[in-house]
Protein backbone atom coordinates (compact mmCIF):
# COMPACT_ATOMS: atom_id res chain seq x y z
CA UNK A 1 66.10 186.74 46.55
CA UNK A 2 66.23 190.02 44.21
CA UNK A 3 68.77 188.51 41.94
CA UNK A 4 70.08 185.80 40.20
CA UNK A 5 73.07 183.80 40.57
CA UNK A 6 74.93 181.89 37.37
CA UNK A 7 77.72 179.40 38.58
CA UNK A 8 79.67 178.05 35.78
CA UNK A 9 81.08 174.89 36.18
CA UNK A 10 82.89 172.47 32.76
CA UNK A 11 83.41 169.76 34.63
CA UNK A 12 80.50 167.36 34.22
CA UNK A 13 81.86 164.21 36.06
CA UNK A 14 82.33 166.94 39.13
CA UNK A 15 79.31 167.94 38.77
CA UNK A 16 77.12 164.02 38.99
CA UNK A 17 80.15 163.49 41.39
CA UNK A 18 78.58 165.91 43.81
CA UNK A 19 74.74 166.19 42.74
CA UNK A 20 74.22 162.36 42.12
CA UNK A 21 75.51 161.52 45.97
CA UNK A 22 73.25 163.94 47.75
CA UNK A 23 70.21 164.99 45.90
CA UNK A 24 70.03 168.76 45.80
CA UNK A 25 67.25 169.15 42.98
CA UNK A 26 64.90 170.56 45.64
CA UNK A 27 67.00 173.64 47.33
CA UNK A 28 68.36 174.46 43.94
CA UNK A 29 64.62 174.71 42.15
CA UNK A 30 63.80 177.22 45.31
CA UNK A 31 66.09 179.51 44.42
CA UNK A 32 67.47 181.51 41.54
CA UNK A 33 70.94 179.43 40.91
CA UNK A 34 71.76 178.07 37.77
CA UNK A 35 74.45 176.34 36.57
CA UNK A 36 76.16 176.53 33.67
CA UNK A 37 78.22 173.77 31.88
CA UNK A 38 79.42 175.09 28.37
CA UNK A 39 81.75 177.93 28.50
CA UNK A 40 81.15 178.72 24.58
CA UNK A 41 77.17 178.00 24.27
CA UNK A 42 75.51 181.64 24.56
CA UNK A 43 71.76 179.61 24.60
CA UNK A 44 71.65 178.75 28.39
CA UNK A 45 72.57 181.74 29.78
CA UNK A 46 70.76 183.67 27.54
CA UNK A 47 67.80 181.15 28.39
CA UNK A 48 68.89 181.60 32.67
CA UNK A 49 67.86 185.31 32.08
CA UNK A 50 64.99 185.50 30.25
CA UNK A 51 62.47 187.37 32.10
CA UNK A 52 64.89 188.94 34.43
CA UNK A 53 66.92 190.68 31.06
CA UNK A 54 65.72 194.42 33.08
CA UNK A 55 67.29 192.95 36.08
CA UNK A 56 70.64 192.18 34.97
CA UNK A 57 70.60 195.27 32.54
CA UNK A 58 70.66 197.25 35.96
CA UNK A 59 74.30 195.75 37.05
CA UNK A 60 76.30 192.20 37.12
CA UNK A 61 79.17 191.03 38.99
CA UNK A 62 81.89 188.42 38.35
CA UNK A 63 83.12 186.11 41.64
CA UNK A 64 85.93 184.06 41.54
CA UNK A 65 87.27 181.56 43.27
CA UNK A 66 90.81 181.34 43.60
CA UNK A 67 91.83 177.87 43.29
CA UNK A 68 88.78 177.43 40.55
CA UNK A 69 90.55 180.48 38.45
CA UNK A 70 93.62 178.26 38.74
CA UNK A 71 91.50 175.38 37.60
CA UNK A 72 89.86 176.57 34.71
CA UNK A 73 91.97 179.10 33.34
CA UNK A 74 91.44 180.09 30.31
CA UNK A 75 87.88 178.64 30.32
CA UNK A 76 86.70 180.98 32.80
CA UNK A 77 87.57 184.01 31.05
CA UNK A 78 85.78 182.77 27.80
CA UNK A 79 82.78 182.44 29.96
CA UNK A 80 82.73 185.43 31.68
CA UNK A 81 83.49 187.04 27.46
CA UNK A 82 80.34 184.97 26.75
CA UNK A 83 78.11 186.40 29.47
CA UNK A 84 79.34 189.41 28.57
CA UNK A 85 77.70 189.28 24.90
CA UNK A 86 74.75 187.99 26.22
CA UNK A 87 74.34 190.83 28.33
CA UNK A 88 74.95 193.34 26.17
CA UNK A 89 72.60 191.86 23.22
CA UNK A 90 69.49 191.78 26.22
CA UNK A 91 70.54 195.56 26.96
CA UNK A 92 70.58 196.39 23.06
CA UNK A 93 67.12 194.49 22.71
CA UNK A 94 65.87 196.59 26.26
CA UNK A 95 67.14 199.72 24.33
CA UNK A 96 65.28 198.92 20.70
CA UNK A 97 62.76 198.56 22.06
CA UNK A 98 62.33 201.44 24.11
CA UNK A 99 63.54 203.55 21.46
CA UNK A 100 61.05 201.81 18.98
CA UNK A 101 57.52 201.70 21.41
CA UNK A 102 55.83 204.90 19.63
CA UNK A 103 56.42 203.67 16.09
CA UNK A 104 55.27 200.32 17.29
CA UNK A 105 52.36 201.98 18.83
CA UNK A 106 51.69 204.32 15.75
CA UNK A 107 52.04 200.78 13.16
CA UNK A 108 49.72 198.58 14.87
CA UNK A 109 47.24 200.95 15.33
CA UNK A 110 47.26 201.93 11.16
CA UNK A 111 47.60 198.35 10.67
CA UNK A 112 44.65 197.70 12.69
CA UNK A 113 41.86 197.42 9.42
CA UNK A 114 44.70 194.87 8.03
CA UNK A 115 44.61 192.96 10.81
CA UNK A 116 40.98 192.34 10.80
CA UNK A 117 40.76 191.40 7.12
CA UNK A 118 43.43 189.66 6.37
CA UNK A 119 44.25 186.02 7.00
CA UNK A 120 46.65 184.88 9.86
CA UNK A 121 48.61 181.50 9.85
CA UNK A 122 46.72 179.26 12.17
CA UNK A 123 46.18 177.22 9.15
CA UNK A 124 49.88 176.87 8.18
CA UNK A 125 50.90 174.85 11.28
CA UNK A 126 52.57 172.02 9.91
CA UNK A 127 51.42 172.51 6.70
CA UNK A 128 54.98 171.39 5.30
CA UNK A 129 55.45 168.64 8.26
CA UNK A 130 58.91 166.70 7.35
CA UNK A 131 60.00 168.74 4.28
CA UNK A 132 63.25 170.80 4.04
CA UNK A 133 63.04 174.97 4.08
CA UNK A 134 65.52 177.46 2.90
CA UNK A 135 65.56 180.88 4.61
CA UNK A 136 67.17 182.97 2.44
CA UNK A 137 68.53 186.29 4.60
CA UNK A 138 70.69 188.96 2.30
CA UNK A 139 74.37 188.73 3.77
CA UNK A 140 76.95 189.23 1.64
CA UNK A 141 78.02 185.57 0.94
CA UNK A 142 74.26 185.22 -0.36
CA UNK A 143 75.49 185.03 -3.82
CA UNK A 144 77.55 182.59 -3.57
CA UNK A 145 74.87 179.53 -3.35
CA UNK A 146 71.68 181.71 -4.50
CA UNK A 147 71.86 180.54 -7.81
CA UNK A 148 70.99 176.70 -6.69
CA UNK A 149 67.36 177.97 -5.82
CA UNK A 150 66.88 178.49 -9.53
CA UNK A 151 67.45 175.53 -10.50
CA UNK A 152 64.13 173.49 -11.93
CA UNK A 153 61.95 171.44 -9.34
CA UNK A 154 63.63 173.08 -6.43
CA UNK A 155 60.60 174.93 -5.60
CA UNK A 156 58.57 172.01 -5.82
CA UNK A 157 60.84 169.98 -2.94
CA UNK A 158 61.32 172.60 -0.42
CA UNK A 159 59.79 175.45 1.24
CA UNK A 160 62.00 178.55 0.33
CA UNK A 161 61.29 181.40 2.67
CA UNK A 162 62.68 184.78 2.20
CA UNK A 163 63.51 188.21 4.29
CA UNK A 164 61.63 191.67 2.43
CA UNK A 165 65.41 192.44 1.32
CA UNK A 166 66.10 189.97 -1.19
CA UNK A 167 62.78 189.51 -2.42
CA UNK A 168 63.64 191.56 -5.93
CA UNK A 169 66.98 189.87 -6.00
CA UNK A 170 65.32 186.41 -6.19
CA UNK A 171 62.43 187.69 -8.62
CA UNK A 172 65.36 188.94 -10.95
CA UNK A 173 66.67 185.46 -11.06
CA UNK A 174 63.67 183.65 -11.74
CA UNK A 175 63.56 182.34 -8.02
CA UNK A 176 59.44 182.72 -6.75
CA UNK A 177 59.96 182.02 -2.83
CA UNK A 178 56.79 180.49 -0.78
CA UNK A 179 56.98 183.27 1.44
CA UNK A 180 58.86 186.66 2.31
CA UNK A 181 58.50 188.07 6.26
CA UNK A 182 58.50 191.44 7.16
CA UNK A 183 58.86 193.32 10.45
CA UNK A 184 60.52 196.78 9.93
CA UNK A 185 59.25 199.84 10.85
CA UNK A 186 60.09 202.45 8.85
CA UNK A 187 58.44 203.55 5.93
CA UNK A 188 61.93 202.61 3.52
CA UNK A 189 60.75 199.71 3.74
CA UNK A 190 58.78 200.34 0.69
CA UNK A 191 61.21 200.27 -1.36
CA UNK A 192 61.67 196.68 -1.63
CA UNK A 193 58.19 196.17 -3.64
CA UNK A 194 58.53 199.26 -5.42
CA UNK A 195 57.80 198.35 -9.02
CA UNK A 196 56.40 194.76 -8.63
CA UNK A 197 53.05 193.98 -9.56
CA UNK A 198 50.38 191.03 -8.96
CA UNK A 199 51.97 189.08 -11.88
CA UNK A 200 55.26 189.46 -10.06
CA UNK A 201 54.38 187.89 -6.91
CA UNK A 202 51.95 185.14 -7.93
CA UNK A 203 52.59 182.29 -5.60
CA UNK A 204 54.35 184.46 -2.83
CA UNK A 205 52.39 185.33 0.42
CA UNK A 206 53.70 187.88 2.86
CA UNK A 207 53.89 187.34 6.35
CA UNK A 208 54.03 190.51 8.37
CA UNK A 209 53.98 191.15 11.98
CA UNK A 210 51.61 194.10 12.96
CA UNK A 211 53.91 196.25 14.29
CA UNK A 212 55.63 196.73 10.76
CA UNK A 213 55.51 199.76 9.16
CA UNK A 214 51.88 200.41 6.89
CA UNK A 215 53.68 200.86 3.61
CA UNK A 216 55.43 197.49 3.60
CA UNK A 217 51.09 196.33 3.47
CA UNK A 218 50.32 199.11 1.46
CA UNK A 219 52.96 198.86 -1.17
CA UNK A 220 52.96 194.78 -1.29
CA UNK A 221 50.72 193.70 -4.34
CA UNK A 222 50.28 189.99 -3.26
CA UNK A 223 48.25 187.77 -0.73
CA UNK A 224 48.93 188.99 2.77
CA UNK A 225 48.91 187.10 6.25
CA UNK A 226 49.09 188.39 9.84
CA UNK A 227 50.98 187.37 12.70
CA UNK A 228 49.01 187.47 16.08
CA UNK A 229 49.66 190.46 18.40
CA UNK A 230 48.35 190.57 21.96
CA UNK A 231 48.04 194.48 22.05
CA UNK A 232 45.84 194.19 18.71
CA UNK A 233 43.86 191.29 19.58
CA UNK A 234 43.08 192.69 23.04
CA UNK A 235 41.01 195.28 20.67
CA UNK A 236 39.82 193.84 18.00
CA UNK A 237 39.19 190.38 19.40
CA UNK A 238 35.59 190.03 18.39
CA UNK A 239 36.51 191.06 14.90
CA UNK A 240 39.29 189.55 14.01
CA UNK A 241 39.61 186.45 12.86
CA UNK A 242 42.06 183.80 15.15
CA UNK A 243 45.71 185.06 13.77
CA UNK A 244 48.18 182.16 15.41
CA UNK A 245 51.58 183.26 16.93
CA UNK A 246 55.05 183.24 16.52
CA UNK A 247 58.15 183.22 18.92
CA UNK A 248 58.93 187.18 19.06
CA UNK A 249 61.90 187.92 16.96
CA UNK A 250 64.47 190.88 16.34
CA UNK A 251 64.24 190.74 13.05
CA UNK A 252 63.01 189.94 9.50
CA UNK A 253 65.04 186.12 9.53
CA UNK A 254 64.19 185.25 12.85
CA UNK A 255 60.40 185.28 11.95
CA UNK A 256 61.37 183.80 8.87
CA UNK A 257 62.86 181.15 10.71
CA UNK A 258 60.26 180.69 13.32
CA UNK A 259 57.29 180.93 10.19
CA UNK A 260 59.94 177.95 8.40
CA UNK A 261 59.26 175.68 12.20
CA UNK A 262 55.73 176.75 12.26
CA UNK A 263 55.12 174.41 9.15
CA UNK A 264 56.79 171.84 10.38
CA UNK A 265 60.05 172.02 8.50
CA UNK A 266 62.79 170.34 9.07
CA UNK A 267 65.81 170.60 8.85
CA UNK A 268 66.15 173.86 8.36
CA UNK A 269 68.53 175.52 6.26
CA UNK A 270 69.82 178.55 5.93
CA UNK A 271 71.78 180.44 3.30
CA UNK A 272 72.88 184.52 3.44
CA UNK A 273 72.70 184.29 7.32
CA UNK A 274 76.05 185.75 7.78
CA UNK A 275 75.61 188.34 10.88
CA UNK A 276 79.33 189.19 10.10
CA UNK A 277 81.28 190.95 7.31
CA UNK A 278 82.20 188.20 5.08
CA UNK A 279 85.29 189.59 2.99
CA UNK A 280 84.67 193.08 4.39
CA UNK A 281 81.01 193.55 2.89
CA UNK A 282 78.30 194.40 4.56
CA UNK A 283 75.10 193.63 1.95
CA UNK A 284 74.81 191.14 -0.37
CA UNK A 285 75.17 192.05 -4.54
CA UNK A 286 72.62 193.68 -5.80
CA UNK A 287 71.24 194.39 -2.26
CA UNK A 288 68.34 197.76 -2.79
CA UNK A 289 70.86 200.08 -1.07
CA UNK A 290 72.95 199.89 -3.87
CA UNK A 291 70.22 201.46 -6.08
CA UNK A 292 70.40 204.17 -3.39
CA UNK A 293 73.91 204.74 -4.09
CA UNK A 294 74.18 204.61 -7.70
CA UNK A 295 73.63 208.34 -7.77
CA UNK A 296 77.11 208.98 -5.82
CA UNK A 297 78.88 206.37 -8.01
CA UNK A 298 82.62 207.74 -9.68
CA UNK A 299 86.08 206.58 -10.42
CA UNK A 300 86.50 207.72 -6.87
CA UNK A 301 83.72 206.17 -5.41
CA UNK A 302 82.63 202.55 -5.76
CA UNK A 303 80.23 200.31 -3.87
CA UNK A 304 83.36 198.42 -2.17
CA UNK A 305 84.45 201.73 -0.78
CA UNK A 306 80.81 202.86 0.30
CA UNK A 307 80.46 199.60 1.54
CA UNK A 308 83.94 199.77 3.95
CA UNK A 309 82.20 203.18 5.10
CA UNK A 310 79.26 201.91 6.25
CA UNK A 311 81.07 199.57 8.28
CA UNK A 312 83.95 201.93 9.62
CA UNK A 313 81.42 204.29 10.76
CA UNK A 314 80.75 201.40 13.41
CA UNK A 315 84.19 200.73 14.28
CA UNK A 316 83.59 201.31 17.81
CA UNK A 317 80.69 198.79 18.07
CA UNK A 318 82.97 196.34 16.16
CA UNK A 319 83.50 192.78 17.29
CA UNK A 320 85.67 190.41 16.50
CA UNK A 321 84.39 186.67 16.38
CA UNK A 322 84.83 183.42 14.71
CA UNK A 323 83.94 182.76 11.29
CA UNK A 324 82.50 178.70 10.08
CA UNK A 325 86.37 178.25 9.54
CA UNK A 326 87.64 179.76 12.69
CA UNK A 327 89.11 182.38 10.97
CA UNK A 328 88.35 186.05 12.55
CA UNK A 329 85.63 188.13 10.95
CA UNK A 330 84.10 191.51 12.59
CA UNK A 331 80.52 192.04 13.53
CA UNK A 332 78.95 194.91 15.14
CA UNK A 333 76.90 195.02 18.33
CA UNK A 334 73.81 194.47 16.45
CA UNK A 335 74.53 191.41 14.93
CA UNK A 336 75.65 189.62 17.79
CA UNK A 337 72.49 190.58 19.41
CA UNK A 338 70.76 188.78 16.56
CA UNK A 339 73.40 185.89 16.95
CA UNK A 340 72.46 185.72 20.41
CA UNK A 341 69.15 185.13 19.26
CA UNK A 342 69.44 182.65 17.03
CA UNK A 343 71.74 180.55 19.02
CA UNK A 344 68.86 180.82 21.73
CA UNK A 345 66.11 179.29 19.31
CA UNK A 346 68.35 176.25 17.19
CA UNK A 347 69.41 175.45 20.67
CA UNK A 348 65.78 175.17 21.85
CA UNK A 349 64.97 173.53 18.53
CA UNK A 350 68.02 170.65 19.07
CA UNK A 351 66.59 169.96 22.44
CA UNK A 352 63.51 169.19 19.99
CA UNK A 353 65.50 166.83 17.79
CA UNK A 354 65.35 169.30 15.07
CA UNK A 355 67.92 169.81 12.93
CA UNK A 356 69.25 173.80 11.29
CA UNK A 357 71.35 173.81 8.23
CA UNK A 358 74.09 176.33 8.61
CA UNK A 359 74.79 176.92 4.29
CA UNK A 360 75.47 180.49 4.62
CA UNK A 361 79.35 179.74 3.51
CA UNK A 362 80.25 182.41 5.32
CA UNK A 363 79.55 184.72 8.33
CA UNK A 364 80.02 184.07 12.17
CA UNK A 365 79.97 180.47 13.44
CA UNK A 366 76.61 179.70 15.45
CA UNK A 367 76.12 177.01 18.06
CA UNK A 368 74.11 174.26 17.37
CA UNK A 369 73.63 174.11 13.73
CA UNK A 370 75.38 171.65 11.66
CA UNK A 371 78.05 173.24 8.76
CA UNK A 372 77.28 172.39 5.09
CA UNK A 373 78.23 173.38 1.35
């Protein structure tokens, strides 16, 4: 009754063989079984948990059965390496946001006088019903498609939606996104509007989450928009203006993402979404921590080699997945937390009839999106 039990079983025909016969809907909604059918598909268990992530965090154990070890095989064990990620990603979220509840607290308290006068995004639900968005994230392959946004009339046919980190790169190539998120809580986060002015930005609105950090607001020169919070609406309820709300995210593309379904878009498509190190990089060009390390630039020091260092200081977080061509790529333990993520909400959205464009060219491979150029 404390605890949950996840029985993983492939074979579907078994399955209606034994559940069709005798109807066991009722006993099973009692208790806390749930049954598993994809050994590769990180949405349903990650969906079996939710709620009970502190739960699990505390302690899980595999039972087998002999003779269905001799049955599956191989399939077992990529279940039980699939569980495994999901588990860890819900303890690295637990952790975050632990470590991350006084800055939170702090932010949405100095964001409060934002949050009353500035406009939330009620008004944007399906707003672009049936049209096509891009949600451009700043992986490494992101410069190998960016380009197309440029091209004339794009703007005017889809709904281009951008993380803080590539904002700068997209000005610089004449590419004005719709929008640009922003969730991050420290005050670096500055730097990615540093220089920009009203002229700049004309056409862009930022939507931020409360709990970002008060300089992203301070520093962006552009129209603004809110994201609901429950903690900040408990207190300012009677003076702030209806906000609207958003699936809670990780990070800067996941509320890009959900703000892209919030309109109504779809499909979805996404480009710079790597969560990987496509050919060993870890930002895409021109990415603003480049600027930060143009000061320790030599003939002994380049931005591939910084680059590789950032990366091998991880090594013992590293991962090693699948990439779109099921070739191996490395990821760290914070990436596949977001992957975990993601594969959570375009598996929610399929059961929607949605559809999510996977045009990163690059990166991990993520359930339930459909592959293109």
């Amino acid at each position: 009754r404390t605890g949950i039990l996840l029985c993983f079983e492939p074979d579907i025909p078994l399955l209606r063989a034994v559940l069709e016969r005798v109807d066991h809907s009722e006993w099973i909604r009692r208790t806390n079984l749930v049954l598993i059918t994809h050994a590769d598909d990180s949405a349903p268990i990650s969906e079996a948990i939710s709620g009970a992530e502190g739960l699990f965090t505390l302690g899980a154990a595999f039972l087998e059965h002999p003779a269905c070890r001799a049955r599956l095989g191989n399939t077992l064990d990529a279940f039980a390496s699939r569980f495994t990620d999901v588990l860890r990603a819900a303890r690295t979220t637990i952790l975050t946001t632990l470590v991350q509840s006084e800055a939170t607290l702090r932010n949405l308290l100095m964001n409060a006088d934002w949050y009353v006068s500035s406009r939330g995004i009620s008004d944007l639900r399906d707003a672009a019903r049936a049209r096509s968005a891009v949600v451009v994230s700043a992986g490494p392959s992101l410069q190998r498609n960016l380009h197309l946004l440029a091209q004339p009339g794009i703007r005017d046919r889809v709904v281009i939606i951008a993380v803080q980190t590539v904002l700068k790169t997209l000005l610089a190539k004449g590419i004005r996104p719709h929008f640009v998120t922003a969730l991050d809580h420290h005050e670096i986060s500055r730097r990615f509007y540093e220089g920009l002015s009203a002229a700049d930005v004309e056409g862009v609105t930022l939507v931020v989450e409360p709990r970002a950090n008060p300089a992203i607001l301070d520093a962006f020169p552009g129209a603004i928009r809110c994201v609901h919070d429950d903690w900040l609406e408990d207190i300012l309820r009677d003076v702030a203006p209806p906000k609207g709300s958003l699936p809670a995210g990780a990070t800067v593309a996941h509320l890009a993402y959900s703000l892209a379904r919030h309109l109504g878009c779809d499909p979805v498509i996404m480009i710079g979404q790597d969560l990987g190190f496509t050919d060993n990089h870890y930002y895409a060009a021109n990415a603003a921590i480049h600027t930060t390390w143009f000061s320790e630039l030599n003939p002994f020091r380049s931005l591939e080699m910084l680059e590789w260092e950032r990366i091998a200081r991880s090594r013992r977080l590293l991962r090693r997945l699948n990439d779109l061509h099921d070739r191996p790529i490395y990821t760290d333990e914070q990436m596949a937390t977001y992957l975990v993520q993601f594969e959570r909400m375009f598996a929610a959205d399929a059961q929607r009839g949605l559809t999510t464009i996977d045009a990163t060219e690059g990166g991990v491979r993520k359930n339930n999106t459909v592959p293109m150029p």
